[in-house]
Protein backbone atom coordinates (compact mmCIF):
# COMPACT_ATOMS: atom_id res chain seq x y z
CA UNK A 1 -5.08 20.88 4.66
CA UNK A 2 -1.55 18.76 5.06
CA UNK A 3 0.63 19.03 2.37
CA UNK A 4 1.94 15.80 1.36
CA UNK A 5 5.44 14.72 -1.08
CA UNK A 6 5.94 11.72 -3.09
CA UNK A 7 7.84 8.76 -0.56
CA UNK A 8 9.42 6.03 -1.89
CA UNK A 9 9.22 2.71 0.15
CA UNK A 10 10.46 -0.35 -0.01
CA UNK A 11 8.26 -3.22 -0.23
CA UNK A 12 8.69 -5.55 2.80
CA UNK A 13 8.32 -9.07 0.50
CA UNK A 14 9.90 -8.47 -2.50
CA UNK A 15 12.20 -5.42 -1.81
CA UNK A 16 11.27 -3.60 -4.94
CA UNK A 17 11.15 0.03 -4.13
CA UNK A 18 7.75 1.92 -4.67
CA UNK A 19 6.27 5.98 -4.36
CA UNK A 20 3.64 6.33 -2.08
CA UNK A 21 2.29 9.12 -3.90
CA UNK A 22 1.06 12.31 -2.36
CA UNK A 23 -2.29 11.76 -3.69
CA UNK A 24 -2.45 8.27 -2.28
CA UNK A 25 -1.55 9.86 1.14
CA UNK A 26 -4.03 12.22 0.95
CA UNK A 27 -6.51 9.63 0.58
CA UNK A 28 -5.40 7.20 3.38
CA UNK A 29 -5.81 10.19 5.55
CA UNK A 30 -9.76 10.91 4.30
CA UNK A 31 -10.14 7.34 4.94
CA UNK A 32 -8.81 7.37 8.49
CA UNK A 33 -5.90 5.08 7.62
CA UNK A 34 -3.45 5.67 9.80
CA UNK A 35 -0.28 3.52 8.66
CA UNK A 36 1.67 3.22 5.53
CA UNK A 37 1.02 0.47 3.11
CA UNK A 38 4.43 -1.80 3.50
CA UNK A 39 3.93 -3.63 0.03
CA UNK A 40 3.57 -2.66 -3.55
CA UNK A 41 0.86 -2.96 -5.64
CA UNK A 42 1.61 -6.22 -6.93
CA UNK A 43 2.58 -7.69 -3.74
CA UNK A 44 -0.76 -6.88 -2.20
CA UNK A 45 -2.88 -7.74 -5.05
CA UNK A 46 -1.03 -11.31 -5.21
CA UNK A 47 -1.76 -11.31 -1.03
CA UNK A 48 -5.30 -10.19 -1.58
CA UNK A 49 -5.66 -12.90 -4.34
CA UNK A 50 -3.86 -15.61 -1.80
CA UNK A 51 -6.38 -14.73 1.07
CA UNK A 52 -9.44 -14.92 -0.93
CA UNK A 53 -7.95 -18.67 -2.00
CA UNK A 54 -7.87 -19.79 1.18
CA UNK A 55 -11.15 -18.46 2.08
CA UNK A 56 -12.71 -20.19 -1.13
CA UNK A 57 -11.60 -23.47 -0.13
């Protein structure tokens, strides 16, 4: 099994820095993902929330 650190990265819309947590890596790996998320959690909930807007209308 990988061993995985803490990263921080740097959300690409707001800037705000974030830790993609070793945990969290761990599980994008058992769920095949294969890229790093490039937002933080508030960016991509207020993305998710946009999407399912537009989808609504």
């Amino acid at each position: 099994m990988k061993e995985y650190q803490d990263k921080t990265i740097k959300c690409v819309d707001c800037g705000t820095e974030f830790v993609f947590t070793a945990k969290d890596q761990a599980f994008y790996e058992e769920k095949g993902f294969t890229n790093e998320p490039k937002r933080c959690k508030e960016c991509r909930l207020k993305r998710k929330n946009a999407t399912a807007s537009k989808e609504n209308k």
